[in-house]
N, C-alpha and C. Protein backbone atom coordinates (compact mmCIF):
# COMPACT_ATOMS: atom_id res chain seq x y z
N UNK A 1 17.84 -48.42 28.89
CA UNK A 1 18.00 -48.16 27.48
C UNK A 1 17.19 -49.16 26.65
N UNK A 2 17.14 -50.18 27.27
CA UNK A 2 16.29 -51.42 26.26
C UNK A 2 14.44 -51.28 26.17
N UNK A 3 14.44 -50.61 27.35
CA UNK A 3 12.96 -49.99 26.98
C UNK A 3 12.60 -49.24 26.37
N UNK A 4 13.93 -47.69 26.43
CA UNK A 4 13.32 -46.58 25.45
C UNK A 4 13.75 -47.67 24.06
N UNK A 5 14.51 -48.28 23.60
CA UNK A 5 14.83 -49.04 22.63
C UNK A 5 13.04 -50.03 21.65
N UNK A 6 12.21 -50.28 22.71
CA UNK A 6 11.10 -51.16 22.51
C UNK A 6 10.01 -50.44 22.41
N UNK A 7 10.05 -49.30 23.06
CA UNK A 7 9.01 -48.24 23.45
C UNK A 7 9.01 -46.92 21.60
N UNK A 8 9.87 -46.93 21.72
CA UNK A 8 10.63 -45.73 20.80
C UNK A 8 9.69 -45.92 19.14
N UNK A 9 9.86 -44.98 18.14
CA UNK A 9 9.92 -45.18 16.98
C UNK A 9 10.52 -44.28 16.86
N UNK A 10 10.97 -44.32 15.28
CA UNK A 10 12.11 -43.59 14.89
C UNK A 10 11.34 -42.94 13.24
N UNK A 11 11.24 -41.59 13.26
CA UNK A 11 10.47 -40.41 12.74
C UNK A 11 11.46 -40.20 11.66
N UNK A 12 10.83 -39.72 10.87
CA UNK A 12 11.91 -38.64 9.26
C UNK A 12 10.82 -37.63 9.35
N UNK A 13 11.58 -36.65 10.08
CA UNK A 13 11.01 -35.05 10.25
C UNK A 13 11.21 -34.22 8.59
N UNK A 14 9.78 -33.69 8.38
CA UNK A 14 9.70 -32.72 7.01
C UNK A 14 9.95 -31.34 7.68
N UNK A 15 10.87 -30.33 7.54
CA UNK A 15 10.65 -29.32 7.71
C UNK A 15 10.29 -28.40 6.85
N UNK A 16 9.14 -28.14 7.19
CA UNK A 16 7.72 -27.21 6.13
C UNK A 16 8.17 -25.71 6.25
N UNK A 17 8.47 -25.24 7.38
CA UNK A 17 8.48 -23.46 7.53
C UNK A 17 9.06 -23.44 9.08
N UNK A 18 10.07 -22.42 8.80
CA UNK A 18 10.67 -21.85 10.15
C UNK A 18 9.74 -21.76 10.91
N UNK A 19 10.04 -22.35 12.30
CA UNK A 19 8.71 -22.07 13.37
C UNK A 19 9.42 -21.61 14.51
N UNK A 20 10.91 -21.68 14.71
CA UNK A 20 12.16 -21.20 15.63
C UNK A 20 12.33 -19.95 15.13
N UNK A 21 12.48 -18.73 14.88
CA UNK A 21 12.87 -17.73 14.59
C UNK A 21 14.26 -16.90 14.73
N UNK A 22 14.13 -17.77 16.41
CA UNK A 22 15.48 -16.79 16.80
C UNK A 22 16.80 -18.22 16.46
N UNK A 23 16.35 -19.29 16.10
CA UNK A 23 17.47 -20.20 15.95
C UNK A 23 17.07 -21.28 14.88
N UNK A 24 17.10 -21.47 13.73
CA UNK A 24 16.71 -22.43 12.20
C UNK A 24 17.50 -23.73 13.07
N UNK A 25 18.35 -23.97 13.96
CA UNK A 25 18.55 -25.20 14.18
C UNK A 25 17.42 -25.87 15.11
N UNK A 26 16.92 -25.15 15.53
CA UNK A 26 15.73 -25.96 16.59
C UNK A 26 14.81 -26.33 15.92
N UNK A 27 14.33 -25.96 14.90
CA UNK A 27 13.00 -26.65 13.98
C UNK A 27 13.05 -27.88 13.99
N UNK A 28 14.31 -28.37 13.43
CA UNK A 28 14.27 -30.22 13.53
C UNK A 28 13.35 -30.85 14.76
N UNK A 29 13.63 -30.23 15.98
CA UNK A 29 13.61 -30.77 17.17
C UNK A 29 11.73 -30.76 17.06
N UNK A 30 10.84 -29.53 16.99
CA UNK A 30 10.13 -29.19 16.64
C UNK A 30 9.14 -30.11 15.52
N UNK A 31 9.55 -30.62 14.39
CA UNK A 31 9.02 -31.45 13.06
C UNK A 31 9.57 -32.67 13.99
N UNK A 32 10.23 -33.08 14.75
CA UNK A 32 10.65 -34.20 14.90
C UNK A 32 9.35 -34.80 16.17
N UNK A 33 8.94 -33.71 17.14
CA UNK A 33 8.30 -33.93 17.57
C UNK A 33 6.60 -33.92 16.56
N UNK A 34 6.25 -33.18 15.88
CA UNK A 34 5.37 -33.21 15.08
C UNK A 34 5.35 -34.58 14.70
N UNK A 35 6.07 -35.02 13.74
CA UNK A 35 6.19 -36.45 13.00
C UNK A 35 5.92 -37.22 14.17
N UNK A 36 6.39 -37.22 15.25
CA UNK A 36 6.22 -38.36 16.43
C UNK A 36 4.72 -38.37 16.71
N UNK A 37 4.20 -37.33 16.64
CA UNK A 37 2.97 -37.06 17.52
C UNK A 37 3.19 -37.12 18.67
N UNK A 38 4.16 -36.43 19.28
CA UNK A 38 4.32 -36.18 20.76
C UNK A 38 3.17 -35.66 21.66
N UNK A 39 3.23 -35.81 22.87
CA UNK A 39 2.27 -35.03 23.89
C UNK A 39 3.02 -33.78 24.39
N UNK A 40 4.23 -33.96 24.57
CA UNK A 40 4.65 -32.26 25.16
C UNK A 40 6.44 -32.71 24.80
N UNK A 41 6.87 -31.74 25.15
CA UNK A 41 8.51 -31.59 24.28
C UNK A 41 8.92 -31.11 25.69
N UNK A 42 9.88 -31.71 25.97
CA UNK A 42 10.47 -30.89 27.24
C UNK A 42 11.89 -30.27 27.11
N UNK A 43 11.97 -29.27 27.49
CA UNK A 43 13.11 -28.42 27.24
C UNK A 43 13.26 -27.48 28.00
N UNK A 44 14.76 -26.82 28.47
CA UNK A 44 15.17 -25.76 29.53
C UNK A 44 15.47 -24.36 28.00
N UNK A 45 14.92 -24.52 26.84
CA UNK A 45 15.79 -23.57 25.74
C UNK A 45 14.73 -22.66 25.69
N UNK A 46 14.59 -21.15 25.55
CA UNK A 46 14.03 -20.25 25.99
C UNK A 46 13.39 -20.21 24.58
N UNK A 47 14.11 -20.75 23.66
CA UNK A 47 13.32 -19.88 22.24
C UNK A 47 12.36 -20.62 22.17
N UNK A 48 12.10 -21.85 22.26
CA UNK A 48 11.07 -22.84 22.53
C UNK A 48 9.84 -22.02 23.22
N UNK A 49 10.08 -21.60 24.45
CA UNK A 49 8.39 -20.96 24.83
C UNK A 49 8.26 -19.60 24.26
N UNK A 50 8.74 -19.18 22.95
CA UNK A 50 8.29 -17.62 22.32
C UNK A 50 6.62 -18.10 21.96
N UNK A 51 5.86 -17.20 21.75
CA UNK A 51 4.70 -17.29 21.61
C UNK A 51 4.48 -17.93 20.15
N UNK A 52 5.00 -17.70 19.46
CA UNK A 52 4.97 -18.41 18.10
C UNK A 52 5.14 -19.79 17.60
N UNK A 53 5.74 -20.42 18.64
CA UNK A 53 6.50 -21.71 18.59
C UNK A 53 5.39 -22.54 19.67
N UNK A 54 5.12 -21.15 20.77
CA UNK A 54 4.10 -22.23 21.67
C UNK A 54 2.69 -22.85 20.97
N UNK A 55 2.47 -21.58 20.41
CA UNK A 55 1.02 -21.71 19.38
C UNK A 55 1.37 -22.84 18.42
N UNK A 56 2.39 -22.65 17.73
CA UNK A 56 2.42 -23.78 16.67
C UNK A 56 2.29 -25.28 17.42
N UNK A 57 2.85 -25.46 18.25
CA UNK A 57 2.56 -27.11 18.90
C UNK A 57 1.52 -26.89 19.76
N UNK A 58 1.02 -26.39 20.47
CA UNK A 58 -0.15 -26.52 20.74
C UNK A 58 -1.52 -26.80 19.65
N UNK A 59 -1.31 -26.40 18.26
CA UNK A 59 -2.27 -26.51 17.35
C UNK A 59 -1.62 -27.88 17.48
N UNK A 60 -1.02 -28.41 17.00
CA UNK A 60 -1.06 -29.80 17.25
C UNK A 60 -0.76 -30.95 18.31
N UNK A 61 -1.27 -30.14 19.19
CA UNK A 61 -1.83 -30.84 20.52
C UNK A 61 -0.38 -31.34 21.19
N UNK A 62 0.35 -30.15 21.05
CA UNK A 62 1.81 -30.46 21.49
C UNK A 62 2.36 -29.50 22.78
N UNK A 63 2.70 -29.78 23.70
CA UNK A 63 2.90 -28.78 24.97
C UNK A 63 4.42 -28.73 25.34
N UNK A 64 4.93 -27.38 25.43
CA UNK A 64 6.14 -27.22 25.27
C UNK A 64 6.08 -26.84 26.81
N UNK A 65 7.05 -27.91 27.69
CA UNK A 65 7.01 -27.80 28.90
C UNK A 65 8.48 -28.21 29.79
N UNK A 66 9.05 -27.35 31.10
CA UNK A 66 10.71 -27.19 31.40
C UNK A 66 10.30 -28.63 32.24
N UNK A 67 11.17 -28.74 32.54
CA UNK A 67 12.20 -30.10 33.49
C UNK A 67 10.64 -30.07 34.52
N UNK A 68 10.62 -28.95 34.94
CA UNK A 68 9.75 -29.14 36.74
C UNK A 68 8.41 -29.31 36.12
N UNK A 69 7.73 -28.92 35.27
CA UNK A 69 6.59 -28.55 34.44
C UNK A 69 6.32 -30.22 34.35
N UNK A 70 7.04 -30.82 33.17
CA UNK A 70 6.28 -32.32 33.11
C UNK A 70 6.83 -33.34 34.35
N UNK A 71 7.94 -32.71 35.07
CA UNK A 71 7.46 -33.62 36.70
C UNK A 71 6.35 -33.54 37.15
N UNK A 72 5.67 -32.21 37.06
CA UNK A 72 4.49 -32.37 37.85
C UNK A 72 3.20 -32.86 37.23
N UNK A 73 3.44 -32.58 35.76
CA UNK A 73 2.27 -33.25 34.85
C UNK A 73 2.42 -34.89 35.01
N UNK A 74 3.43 -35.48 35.14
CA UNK A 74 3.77 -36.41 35.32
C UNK A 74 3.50 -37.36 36.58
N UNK A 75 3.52 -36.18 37.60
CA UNK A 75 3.01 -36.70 39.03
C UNK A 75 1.72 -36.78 39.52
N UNK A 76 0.53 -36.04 38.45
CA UNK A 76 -0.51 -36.09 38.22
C UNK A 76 -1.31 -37.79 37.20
N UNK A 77 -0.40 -37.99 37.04
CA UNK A 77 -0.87 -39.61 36.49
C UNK A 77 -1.23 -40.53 37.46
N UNK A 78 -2.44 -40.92 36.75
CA UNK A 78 -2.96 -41.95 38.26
C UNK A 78 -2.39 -43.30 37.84
């Protein structure tokens, strides 16, 4: 915990426009990663990979990827 604690910053997400469709509570999660400038969002929630939501973080260089997905992106680090 004391690393994600040192490692971490802490974001104030703007939410600009529904980008969740099938659920207005997931956007936060979404702007929250935006504001961070994340590399990929990991999540098991289905509305997350609709095509609309994938496109939107991918324009900003954001990859919406499950549990096994960034293990293996992950296991690809030299």
């Amino acid at each position: 915990m004391q690393f994600l604690v040192k490692v971490s910053e802490v974001v104030h997400p703007i939410i600009e426009a529904r980008v969740v469709l099938k659920d207005s509570n997931d956007d936060p999660v979404i702007y929250t990663a935006v504001s961070g400038k994340a590399d990929a969002l990991c999540t098991l929630v289905r509305d997350f990979f609709e095509p609309g939501v994938v496109a939107f973080c991918r324009n900003r260089g954001i990859s919406i990827l499950t549990d096994v997905m960034l293990r293996q992106r992950l296991m690809q680090v030299p």
